[in-house]
C-alpha atoms as a PDB file:
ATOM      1  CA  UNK A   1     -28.716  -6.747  -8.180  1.00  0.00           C
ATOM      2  CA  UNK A   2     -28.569 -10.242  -9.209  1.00  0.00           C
ATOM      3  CA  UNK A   3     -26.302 -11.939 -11.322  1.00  0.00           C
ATOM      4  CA  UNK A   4     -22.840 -10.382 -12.354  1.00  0.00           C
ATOM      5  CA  UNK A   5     -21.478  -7.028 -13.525  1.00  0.00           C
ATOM      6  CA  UNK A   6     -18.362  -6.705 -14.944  1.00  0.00           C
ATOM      7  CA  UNK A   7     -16.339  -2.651 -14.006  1.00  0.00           C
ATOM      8  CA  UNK A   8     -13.893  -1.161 -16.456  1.00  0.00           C
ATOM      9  CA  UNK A   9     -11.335  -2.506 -14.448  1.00  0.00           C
ATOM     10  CA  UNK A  10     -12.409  -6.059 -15.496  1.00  0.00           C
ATOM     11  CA  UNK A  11     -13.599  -6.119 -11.969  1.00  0.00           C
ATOM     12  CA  UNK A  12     -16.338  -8.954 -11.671  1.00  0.00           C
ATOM     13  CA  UNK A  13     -19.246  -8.616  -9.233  1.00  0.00           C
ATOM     14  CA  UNK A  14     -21.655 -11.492  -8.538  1.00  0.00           C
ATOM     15  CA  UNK A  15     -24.508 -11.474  -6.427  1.00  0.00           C
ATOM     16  CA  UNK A  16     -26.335 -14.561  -5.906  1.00  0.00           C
ATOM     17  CA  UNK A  17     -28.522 -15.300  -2.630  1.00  0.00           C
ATOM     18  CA  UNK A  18     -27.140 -12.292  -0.518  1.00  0.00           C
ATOM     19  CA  UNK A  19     -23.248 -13.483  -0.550  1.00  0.00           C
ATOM     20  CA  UNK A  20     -21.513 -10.971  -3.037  1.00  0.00           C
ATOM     21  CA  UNK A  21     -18.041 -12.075  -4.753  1.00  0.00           C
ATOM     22  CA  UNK A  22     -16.078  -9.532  -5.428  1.00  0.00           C
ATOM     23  CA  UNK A  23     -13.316 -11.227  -8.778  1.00  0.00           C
ATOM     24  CA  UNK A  24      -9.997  -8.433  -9.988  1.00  0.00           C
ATOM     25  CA  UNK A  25      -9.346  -5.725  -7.968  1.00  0.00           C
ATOM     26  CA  UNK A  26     -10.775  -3.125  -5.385  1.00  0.00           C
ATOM     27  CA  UNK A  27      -8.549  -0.560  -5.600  1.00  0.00           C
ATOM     28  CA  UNK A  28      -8.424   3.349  -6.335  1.00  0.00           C
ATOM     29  CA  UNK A  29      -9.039   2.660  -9.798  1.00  0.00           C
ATOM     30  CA  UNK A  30     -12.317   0.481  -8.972  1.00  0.00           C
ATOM     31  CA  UNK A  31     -13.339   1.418  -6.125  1.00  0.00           C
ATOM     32  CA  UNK A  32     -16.477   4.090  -7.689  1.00  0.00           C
ATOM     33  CA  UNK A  33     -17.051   1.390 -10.025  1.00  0.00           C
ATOM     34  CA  UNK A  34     -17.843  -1.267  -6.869  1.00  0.00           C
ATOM     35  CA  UNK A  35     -19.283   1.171  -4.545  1.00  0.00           C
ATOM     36  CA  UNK A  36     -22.891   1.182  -6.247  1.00  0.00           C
ATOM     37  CA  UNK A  37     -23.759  -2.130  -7.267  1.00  0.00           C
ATOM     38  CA  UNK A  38     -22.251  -3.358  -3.017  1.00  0.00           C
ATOM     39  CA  UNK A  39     -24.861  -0.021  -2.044  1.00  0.00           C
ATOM     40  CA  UNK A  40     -27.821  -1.617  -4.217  1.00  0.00           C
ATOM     41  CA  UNK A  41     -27.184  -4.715  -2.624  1.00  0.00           C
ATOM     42  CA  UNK A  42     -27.390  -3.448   0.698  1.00  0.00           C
ATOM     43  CA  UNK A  43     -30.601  -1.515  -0.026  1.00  0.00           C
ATOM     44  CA  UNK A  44     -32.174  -4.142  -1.909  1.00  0.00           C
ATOM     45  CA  UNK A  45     -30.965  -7.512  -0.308  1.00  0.00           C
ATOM     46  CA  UNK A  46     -33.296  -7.644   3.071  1.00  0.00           C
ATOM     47  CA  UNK A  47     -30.928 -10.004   4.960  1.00  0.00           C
ATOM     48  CA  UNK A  48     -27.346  -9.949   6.199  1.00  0.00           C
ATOM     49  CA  UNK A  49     -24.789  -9.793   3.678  1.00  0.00           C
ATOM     50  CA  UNK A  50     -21.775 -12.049   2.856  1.00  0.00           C
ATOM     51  CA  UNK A  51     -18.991 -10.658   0.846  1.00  0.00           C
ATOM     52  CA  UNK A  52     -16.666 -13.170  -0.450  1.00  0.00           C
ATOM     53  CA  UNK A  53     -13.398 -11.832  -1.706  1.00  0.00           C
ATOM     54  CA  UNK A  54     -11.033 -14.924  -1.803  1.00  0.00           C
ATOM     55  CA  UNK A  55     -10.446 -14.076  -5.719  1.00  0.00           C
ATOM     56  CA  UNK A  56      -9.878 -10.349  -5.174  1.00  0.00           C
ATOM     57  CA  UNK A  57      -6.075 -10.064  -6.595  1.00  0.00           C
ATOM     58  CA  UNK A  58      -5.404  -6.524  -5.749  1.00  0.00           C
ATOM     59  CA  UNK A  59      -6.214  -4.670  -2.811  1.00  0.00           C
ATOM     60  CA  UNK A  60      -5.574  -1.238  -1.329  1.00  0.00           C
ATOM     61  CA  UNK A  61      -7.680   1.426   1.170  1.00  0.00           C
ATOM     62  CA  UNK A  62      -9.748   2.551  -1.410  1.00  0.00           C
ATOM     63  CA  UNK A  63     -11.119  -1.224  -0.719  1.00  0.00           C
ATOM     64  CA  UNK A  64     -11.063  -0.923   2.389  1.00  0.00           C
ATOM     65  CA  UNK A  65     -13.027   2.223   2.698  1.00  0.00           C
ATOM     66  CA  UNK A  66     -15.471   0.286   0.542  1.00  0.00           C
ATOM     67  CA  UNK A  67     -15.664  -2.596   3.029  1.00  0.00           C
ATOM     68  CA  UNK A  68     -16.520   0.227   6.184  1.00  0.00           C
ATOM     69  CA  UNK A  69     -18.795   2.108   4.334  1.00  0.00           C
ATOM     70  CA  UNK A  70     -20.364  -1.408   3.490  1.00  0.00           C
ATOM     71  CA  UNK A  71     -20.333  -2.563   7.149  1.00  0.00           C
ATOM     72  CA  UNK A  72     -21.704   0.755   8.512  1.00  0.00           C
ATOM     73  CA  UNK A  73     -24.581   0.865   6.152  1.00  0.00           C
ATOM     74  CA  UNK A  74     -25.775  -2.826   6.802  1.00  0.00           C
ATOM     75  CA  UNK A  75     -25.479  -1.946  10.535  1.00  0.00           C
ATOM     76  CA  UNK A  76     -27.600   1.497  10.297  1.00  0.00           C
ATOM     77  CA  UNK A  77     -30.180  -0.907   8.831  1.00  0.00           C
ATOM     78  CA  UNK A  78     -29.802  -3.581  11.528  1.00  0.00           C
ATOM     79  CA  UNK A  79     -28.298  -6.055   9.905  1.00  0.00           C
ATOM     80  CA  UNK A  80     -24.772  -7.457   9.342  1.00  0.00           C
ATOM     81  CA  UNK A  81     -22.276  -7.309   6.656  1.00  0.00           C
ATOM     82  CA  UNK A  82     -19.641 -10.241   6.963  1.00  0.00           C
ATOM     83  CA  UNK A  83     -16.688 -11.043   4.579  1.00  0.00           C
ATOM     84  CA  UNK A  84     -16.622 -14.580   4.478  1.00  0.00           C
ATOM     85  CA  UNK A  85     -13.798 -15.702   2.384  1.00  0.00           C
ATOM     86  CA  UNK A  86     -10.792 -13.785   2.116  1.00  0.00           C
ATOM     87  CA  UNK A  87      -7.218 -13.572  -0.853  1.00  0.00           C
ATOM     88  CA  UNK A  88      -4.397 -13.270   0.874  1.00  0.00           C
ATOM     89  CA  UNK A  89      -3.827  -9.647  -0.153  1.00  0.00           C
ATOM     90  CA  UNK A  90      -7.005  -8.919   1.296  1.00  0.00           C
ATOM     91  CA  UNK A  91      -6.462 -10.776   4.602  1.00  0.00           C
ATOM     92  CA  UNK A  92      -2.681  -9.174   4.457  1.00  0.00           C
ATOM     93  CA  UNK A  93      -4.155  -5.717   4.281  1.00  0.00           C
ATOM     94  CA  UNK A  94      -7.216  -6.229   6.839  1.00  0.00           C
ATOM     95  CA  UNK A  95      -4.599  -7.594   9.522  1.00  0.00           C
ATOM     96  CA  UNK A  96      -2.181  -4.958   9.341  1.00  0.00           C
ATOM     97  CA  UNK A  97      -5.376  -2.269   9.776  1.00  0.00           C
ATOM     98  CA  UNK A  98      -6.647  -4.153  12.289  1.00  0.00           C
ATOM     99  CA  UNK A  99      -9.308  -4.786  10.463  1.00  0.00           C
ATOM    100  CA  UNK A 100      -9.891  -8.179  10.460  1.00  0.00           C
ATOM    101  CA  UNK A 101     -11.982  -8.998  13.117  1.00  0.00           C
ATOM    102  CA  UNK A 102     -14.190  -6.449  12.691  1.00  0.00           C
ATOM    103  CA  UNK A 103     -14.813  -7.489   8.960  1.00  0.00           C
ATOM    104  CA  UNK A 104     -14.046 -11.172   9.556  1.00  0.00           C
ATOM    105  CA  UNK A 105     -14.617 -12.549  12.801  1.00  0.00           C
ATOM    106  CA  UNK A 106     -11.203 -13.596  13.554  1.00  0.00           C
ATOM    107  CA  UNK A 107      -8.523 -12.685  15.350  1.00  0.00           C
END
């Protein structure tokens, strides 16, 4: 997928140059409408992913589940799936799962 698709949800997805920015929400209500076009990136886009989310402006498990499933796909293929730039309701929520260095790279 290249270029940008927006959901329903007026969620906005852009890939360009294998970072994928995720604009809106990933939440319950989005999170079908996200899952296929961040699974067409993974099986089309040869290299490691980036994800940047830093204008995601809601955020719940749904999104996270999105962000595993991402991770563990791109990992079954042998390469890596990063999130690069973070909102603070996504940071907020990967910290308190303890997800955040697993998705991130920090502490």
């Amino acid at each position: 997928m290249n270029g940008a698709q927006t959901t329903a949800t007026n969620t906005r997805i852009e890939h360009v140059a294998g970072t994928l920015r995720v604009t809106g929400e990933m939440t319950v209500y989005s999170a079908s409408q996200i899952k296929q076009p961040l699974l067409d990136t993974l099986a089309n886009d040869p290299g490691d992913i980036t994800l940047d989310l830093s204008a995601v402006t809601e955020f719940d498990t749904a999104g996270l589940q999105l962000l595993l499933l991402a991770r563990h796909e791109a990992l079954a293929s042998n390469r890596d799936l990063r999130v690069t730039a973070t909102s603070g309701i996504v940071r907020e929520t990967l910290t308190l799962s303890g997800a955040l260095k697993l998705l991130v790279g920090q502490p």
